[in-house]
Each structure stands twice: as C-alpha cells, then as structure tokens.
Protein backbone atom coordinates (compact mmCIF):
# COMPACT_ATOMS: atom_id res chain seq x y z
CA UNK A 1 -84.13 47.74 -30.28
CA UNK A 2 -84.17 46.01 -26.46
CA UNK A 3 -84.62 49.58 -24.68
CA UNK A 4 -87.55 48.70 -22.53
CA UNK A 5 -86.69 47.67 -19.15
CA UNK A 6 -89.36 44.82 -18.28
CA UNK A 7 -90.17 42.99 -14.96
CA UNK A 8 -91.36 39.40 -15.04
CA UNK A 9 -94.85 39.60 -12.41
CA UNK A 10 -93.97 35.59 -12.00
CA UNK A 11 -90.84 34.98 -10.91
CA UNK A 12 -89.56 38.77 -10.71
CA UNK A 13 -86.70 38.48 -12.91
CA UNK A 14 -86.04 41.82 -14.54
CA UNK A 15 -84.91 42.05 -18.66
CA UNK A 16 -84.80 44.06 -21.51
CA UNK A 17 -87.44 44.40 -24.59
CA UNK A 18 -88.85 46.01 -27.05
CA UNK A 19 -92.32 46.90 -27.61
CA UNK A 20 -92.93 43.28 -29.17
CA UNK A 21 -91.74 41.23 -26.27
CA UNK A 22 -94.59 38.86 -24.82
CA UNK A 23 -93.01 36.99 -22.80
CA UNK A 24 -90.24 36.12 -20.07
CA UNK A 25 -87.09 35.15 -20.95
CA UNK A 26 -86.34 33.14 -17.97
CA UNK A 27 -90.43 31.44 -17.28
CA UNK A 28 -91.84 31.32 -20.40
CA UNK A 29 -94.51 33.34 -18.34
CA UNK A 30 -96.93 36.21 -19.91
CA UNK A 31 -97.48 38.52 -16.76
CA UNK A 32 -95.35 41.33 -17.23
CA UNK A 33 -94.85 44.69 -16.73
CA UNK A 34 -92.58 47.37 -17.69
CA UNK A 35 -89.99 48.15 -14.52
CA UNK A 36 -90.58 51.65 -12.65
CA UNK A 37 -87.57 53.89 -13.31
CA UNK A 38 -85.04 52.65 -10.29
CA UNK A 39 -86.53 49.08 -9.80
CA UNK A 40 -83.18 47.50 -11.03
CA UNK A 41 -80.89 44.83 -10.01
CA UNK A 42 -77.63 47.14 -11.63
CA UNK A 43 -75.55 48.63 -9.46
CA UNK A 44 -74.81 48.83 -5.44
CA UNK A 45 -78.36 48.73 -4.36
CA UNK A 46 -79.20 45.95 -6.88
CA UNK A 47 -76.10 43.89 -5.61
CA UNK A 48 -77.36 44.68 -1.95
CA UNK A 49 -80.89 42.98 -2.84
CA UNK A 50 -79.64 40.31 -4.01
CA UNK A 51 -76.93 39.20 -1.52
CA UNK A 52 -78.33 40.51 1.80
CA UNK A 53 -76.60 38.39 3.87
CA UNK A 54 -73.07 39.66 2.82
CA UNK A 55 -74.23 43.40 3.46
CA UNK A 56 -74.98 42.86 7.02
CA UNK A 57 -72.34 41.57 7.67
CA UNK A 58 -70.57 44.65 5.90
CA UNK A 59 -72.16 46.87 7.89
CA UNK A 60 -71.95 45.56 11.39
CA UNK A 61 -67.69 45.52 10.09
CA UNK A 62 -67.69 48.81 9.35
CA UNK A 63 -69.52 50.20 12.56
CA UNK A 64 -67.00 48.03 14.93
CA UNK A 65 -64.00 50.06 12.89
CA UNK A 66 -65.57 53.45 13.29
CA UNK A 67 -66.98 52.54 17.04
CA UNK A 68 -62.93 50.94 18.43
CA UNK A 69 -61.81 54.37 16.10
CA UNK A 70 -64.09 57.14 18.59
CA UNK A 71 -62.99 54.71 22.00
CA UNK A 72 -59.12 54.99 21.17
CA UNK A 73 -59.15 58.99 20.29
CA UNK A 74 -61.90 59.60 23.71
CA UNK A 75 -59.28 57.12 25.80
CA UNK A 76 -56.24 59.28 24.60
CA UNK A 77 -57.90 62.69 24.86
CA UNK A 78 -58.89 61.73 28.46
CA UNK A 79 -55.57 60.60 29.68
CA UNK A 80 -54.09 63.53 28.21
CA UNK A 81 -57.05 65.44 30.28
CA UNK A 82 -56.06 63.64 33.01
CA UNK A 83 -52.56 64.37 32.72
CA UNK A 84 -53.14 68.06 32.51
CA UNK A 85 -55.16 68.00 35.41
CA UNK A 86 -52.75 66.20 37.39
CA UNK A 87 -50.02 68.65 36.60
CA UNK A 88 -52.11 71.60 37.49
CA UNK A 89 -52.82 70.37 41.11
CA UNK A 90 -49.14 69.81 41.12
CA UNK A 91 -48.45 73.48 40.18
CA UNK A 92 -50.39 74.56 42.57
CA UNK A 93 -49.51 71.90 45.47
CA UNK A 94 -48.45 72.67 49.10
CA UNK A 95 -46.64 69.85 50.90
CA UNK A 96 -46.55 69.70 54.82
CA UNK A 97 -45.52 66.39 56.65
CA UNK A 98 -47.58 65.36 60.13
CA UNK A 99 -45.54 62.64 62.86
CA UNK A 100 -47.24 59.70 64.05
CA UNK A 101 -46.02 57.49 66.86
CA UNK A 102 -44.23 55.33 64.29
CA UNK A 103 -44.66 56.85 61.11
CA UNK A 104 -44.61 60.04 59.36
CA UNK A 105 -47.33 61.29 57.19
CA UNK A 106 -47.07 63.23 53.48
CA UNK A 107 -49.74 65.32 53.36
CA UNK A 108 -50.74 67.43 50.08
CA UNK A 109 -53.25 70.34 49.47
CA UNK A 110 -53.94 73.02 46.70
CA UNK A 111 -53.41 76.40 46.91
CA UNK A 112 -55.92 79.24 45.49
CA UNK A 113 -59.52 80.01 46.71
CA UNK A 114 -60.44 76.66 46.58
CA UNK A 115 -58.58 74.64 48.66
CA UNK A 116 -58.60 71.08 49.09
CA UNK A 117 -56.29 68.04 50.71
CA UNK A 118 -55.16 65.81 48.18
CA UNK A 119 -55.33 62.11 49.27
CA UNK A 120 -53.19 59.21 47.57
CA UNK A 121 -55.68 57.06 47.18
CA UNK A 122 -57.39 59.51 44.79
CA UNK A 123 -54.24 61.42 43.76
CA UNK A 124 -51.84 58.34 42.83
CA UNK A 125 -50.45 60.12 39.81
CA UNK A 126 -49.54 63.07 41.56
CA UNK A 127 -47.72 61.38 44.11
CA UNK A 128 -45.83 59.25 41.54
CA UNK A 129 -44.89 62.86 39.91
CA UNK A 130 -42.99 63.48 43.29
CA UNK A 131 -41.04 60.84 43.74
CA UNK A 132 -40.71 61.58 47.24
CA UNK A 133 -37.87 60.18 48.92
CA UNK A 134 -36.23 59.76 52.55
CA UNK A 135 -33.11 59.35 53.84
CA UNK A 136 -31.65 58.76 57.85
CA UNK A 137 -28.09 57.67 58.33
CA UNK A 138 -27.16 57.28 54.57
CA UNK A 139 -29.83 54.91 53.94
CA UNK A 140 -33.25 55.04 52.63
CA UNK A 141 -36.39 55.14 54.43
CA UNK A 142 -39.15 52.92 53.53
CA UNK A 143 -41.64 54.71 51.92
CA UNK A 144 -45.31 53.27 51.63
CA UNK A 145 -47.67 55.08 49.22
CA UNK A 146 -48.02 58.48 51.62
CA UNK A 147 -46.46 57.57 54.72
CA UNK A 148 -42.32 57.44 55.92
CA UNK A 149 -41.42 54.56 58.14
CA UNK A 150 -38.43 55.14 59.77
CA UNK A 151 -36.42 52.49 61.88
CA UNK A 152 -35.02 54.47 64.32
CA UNK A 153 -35.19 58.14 65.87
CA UNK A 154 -33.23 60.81 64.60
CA UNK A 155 -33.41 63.39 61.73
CA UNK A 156 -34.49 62.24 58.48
CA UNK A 157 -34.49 64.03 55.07
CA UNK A 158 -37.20 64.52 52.83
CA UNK A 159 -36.67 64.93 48.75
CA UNK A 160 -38.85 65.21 46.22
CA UNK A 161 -38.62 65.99 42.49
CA UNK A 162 -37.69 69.50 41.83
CA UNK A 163 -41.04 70.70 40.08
CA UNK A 164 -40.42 74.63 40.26
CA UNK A 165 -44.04 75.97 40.67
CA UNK A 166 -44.38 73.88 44.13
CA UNK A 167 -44.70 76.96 46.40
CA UNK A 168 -44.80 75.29 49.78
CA UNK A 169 -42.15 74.51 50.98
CA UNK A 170 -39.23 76.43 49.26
CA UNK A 171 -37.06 74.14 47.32
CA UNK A 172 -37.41 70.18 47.20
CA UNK A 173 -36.45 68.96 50.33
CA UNK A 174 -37.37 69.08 54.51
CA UNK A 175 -35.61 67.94 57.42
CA UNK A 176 -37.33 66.10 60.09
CA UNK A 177 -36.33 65.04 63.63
CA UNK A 178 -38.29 61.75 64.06
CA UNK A 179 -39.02 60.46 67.57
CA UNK A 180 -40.35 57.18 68.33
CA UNK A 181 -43.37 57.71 71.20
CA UNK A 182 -42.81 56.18 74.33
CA UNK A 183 -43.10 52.67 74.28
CA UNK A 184 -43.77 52.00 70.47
CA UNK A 185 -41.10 50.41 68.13
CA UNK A 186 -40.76 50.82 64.36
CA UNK A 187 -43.80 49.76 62.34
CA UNK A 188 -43.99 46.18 60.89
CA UNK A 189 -44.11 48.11 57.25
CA UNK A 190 -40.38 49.50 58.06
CA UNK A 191 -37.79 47.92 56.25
CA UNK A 192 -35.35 47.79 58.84
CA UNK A 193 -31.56 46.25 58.57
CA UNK A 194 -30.81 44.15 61.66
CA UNK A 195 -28.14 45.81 64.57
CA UNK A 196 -24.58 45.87 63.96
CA UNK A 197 -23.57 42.22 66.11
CA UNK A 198 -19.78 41.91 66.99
CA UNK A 199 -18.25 39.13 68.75
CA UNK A 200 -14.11 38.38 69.12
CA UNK A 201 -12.57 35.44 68.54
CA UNK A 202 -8.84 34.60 69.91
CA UNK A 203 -6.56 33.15 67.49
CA UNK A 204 -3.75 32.95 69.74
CA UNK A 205 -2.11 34.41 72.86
CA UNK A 206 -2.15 37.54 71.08
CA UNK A 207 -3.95 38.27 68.42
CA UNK A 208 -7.70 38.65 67.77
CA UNK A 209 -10.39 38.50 65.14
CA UNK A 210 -13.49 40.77 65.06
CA UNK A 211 -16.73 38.33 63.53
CA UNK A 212 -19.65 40.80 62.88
CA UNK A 213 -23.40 39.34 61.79
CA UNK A 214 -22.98 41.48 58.70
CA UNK A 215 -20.10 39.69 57.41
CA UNK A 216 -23.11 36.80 55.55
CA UNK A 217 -25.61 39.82 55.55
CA UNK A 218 -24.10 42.54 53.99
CA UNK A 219 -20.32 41.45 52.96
CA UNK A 220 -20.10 44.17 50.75
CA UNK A 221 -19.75 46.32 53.77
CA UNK A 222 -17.05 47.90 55.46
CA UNK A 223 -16.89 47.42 59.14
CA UNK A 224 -14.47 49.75 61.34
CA UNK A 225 -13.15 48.52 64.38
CA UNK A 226 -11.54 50.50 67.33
CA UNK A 227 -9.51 47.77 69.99
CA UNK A 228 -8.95 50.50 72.35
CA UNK A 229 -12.23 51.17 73.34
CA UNK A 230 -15.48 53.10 71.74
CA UNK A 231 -13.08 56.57 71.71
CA UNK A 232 -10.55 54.59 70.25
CA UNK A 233 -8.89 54.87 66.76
CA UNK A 234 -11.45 52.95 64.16
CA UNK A 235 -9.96 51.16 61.00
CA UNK A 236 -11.44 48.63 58.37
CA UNK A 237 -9.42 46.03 60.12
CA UNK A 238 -10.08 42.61 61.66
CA UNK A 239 -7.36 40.69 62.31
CA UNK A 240 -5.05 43.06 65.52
CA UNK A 241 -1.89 42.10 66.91
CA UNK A 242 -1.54 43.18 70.58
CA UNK A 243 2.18 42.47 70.38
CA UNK A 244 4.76 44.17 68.13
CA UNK A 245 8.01 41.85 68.01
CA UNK A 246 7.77 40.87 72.07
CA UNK A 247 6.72 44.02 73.03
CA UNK A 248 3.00 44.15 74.35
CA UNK A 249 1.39 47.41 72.79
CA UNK A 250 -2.12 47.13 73.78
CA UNK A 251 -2.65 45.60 77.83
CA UNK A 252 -6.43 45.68 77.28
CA UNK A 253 -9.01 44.71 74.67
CA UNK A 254 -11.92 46.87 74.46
CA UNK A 255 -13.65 46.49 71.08
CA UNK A 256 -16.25 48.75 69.75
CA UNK A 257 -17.19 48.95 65.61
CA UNK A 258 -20.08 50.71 63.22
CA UNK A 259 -20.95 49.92 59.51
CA UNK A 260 -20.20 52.45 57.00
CA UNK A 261 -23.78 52.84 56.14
CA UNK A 262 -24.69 53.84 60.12
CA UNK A 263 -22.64 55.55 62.66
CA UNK A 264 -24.10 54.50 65.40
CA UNK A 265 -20.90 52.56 67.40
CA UNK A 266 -21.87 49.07 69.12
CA UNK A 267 -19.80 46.91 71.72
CA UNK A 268 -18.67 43.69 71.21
CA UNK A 269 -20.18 41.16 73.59
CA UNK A 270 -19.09 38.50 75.67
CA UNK A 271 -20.92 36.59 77.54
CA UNK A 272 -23.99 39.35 76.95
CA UNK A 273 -21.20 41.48 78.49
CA UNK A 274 -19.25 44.35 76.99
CA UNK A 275 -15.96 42.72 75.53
CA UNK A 276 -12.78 42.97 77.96
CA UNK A 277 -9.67 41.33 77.89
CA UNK A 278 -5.93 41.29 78.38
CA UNK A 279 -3.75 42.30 75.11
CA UNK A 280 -2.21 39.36 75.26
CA UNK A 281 -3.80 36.29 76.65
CA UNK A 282 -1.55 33.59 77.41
CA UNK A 283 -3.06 30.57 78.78
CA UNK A 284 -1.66 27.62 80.74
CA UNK A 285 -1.75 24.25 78.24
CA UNK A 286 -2.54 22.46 81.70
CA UNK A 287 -5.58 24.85 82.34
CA UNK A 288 -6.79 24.08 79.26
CA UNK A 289 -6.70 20.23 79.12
CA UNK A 290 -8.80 20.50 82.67
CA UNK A 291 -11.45 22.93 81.34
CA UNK A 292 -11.60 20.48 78.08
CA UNK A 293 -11.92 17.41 80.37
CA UNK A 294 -14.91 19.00 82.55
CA UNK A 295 -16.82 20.14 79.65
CA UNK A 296 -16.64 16.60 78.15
CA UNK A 297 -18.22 14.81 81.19
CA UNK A 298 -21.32 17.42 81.07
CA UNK A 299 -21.75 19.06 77.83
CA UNK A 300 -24.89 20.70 78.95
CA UNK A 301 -23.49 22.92 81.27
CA UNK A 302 -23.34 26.36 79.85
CA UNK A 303 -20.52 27.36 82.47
CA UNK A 304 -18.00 25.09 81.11
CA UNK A 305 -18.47 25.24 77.29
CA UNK A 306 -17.88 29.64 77.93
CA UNK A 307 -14.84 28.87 79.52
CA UNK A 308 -13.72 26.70 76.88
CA UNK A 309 -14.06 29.17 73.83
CA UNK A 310 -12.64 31.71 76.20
CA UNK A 311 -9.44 29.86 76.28
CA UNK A 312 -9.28 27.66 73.49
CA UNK A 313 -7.36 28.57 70.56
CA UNK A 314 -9.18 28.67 67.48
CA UNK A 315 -6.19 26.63 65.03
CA UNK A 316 -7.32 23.60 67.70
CA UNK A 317 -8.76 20.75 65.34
CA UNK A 318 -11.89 19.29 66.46
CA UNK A 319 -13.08 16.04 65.95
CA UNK A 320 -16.60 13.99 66.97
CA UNK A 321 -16.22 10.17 67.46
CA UNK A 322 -12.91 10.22 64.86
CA UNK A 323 -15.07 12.22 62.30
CA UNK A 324 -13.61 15.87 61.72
CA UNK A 325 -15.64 18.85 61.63
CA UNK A 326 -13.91 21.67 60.37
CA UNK A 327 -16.28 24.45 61.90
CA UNK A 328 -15.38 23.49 64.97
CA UNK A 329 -17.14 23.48 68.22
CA UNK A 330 -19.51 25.40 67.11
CA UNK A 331 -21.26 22.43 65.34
CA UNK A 332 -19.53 20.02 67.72
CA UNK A 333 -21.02 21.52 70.68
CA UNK A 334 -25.00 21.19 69.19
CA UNK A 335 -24.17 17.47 68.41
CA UNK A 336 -22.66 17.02 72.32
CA UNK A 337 -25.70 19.04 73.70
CA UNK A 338 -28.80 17.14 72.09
CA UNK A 339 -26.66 13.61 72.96
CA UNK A 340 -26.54 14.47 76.74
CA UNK A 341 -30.09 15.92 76.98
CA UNK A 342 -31.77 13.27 74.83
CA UNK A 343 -30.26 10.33 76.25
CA UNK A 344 -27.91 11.61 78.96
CA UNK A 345 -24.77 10.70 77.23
CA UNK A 346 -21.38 11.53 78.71
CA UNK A 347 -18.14 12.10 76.55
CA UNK A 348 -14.54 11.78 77.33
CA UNK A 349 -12.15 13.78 74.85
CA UNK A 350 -8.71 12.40 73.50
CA UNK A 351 -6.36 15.50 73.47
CA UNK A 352 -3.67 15.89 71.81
CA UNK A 353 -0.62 18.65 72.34
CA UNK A 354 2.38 19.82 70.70
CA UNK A 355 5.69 17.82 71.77
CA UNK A 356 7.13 21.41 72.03
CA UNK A 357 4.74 23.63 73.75
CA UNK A 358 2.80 21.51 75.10
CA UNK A 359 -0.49 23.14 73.32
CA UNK A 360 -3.24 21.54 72.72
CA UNK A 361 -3.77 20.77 68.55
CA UNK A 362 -6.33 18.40 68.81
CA UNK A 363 -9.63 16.95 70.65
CA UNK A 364 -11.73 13.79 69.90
CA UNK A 365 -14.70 13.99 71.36
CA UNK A 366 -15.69 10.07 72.35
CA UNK A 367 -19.15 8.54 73.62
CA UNK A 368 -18.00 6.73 77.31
C-alpha cells in the first residue's frame, strides 16, 4: 500500500511509496529519501511554494485594503475631533468688534481660565459656524473673512447665527456707528453700489421726465421722486405734469429722489448745478432756431450745446448728413464734436417746424 511519503534528492519532486519503491517516478533517479512530516506540496503552504510570484502579489493586495481601511476610519475620527473641538471653542466664544479707519474688525476669544484670541486664519471653521452678517441702509455689507467693509458712515448691524451658549454679547446681534476717519474713503475690498445720479429731461413746455443712472444698473429698483423740492412729497413717478387742464400747478421745478434700498435723498443736476426751473417752460420757436443755428457753426463750444438741450424738446427728430439717429443728440453731438476738433469742420442744420406752431420737428445736421 503507497503510504510512504517519498522525496526525490534529484529533481525534488515529492510521491508516494511503499517500502519497495526504488526509484522516482518522475527521473528514473535512485536518490531518495522519505519526506519529513510537513515537507509537502498539499495544501496552502504547498500552493505558496510553488507559485511565489502570485502570493506576493496577494499580499502586497491585501495590505493596501487593510492600510486605505485604518486612513479612512483615522481621517473620519479626526474630522469628527475636529468638529468637536471647533464647537467647544464656539461654546465658549466671546465676540467683540474693534473700528479701523475703513474697516471694522471681528474679533473672537475663549472664555475660562485659559484664554486665548481666536484668529481666522487658524479658526476658519468657527467663523463659517457664525455666519456673521452686516447690514447699513437695507443692504449688506461686504464681509471679507474677519473684517466689515462698509461704504459709507452710519450705523451698521451685526448678526450672527443664534448659537445659544455664546455668552458675550447677549443675543446674536450688535449695532455699530461706523465713521470713516478723516480723510480716508471706503476700502478697495468694499463692495460699494455707485450714487443715486438724477438728471431731467423736458418733454415739452410742461412736462418733465426724471432719468436716474440706476434705471440700466439696477432697473429692478424703485426710484421716488419729489418735484417740489427735497421736503417735497416723494412718489415712484417719472413722468410730472406741471399743468392740470391750463391751470399751472407747480411754478417751480425742484427735483430731489432716493432708491428704495438707501434713503439718503440726492438733487438732480444741471449743469453740475442743483436742478431749477419754471413749471412750465414755454420757449420761443424763434429762440430756438437761433440757439440751433449757433451751435451748428461751432459744435465744440460747450456753452451752446447746454443751451440747446435746455430748450430743445425731446420729440425733435435728429438727423446727421440725412442719416437718422434715433438717440438723438446725444450720439449726434459726439459725431459733431470729434468732426470739428479733428479736422475743424463746421455744420449748418436744415430745420424744420410745424406749419401750425411753428415748432421745431426736425434738424439735419449738414457738413458746409
């Protein structure tokens, strides 16, 4: 019976015998031996010896999944560390603010025995936790990792999330009045909206319409207007009537308007001049056609081309060497401008006027 495990001293192939066997099955060879108990090729360790290759590569396998394994649960434990010990500073956090010349500071500390400031640049979580928020006018306040930039003086409001064991200051919110020092405007990192612009524009004799820079900027937003002056009545109005049937009711345009978002009132201009005219202003056709004339033979004088939006009425077509421009003279008057300073060009202007009243309808602006 083949019970005798034998090794072959030759070639090393391992075989069963019986106390007769001579020889190797596989050589033909006479040197051998009978196997030590455990020096087989059965099993795991016999499959390892003889395909080495594929069992380091096994290995190394299995070490990458257990090593990626330990990062993942050592990554999660930490942020959940981390979290924890962001929190607790939170808990225990006392918020104070500190004005700059242009700026305002958050500042943050911990309470206890142990007190230290908190900066953002080490303390970025904690600050995202707080959400802190400003507000002046209505509107929001630029806010730039720890530090408030406000756009103009006045008081400004201060939120942050409602986290209940802050203990300094009470509650979730501080006012601050914010004062620009001497000298110093609002810091390049403000996000500031442009001033409220307002500029008239006759239609006719009598009425009026407010323009405002805001209008392309912002035409979501409501404008109110007061005619009557800056302690006048304001409504979300542009277009006013100073005449009710042939009654005059207002003798004297003063216009003054603020932006729903900002309170702060501002003057129409004229001229760089605040805004004041006659309800109603009738002009002479005659006086017209003369101020029309003059401004053609020198466009470049700023004198004329003011007195002819003053008095021109805005339904007047204008036209540039027989081509019409339907914005008027205000791209007309660029194209006159450049042609007389470039190459000293003079213009004469073909009017034409109602048969009835005599107003003028249209003007062709001509090269002499």
């Amino acid at each position: 019976m083949a019970n005798i495990n034998y090794k072959c001293d030759s070639c090393g192939h391992h075989f069963k015998g019986d106390e007769y066997t001579l020889d190797c099955p596989v050589c033909g060879n006479s040197t051998i031996s009978v196997a030590k108990s455990g020096d087989s090729s059965g099993g795991a360790l016999g499959f390892f010896k003889k395909n080495k290759l594929i069992s380091i590569i096994g290995i190394v396998v299995i070490l990458i999944i257990v090593i990626l394994a330990l990062s993942k649960t050592g990554d999660k434990e930490e942020n959940d560390k981390s979290q924890t010990s962001v929190t607790e500073e939170l808990e225990q956090q006392a918020i104070s603010f500190k004005v700059y010349d242009d700026y305002i500071q958050i500042k943050c500390k911990t309470l206890g025995t142990k007190r230290r400031k908190l900066k953002y640049e080490n303390n970025q979580k904690l600050f995202a936790l707080a959400q802190f928020k400003a507000i002046q006018n209505n509107e929001p306040v630029e806010i730039v990792e720890d530090k408030i930039y406000p756009c103009k003086n006045g008081n400004i409001l201060i939120k942050w999330n409602p986290i209940k064991l802050i203990k300094k200051p009470k509650g979730n919110k501080k006012q601050i009045d914010f004062t620009f020092a001497e000298g110093i405007a609002a810091n390049n990192m403000a996000n500031c909206k442009p001033l409220l612009e307002v500029t008239v524009q006759q239609l006719d004799s009598c009425r009026i319409s407010i323009l405002t820079n805001y209008d392309s900027l912002y035409p979501d937003e409501a404008i109110y207007v007061s005619i009557s002056g800056k302690e006048g009545i304001y409504l979300n109005k542009r277009i006013w009537n100073c005449k009710k049937g042939k009654k005059v009711i207002i003798d004297t345009i003063n216009v003054w308007a603020y932006s729903e978002k900002s309170l702060d009132t501002v003057a129409a201009l004229q001229n760089g001049e605040e805004y004041l005219e006659q309800g109603c202003h009738f002009v002479d056709p005659t006086k017209v056609i003369k101020i029309i004339n003059k401004y053609a033979g020198n466009p470049g004088n700023l004198n004329y081309l003011i007195s002819l939006k003053r008095n021109l009425p805005s339904n007047v077509k204008i036209y540039y060497e027989n081509k019409y421009y339907p914005s008027g003279m205000s791209e007309v008057e660029n194209i006159l401008k450049m042609e007389n300073d470039n190459y000293g060009t003079h213009f004469k202007a073909k009017i034409t006027t109602d048969k009835k009243t005599h107003a003028v309808t249209k003007i062709n602006f001509v090269k002499r």
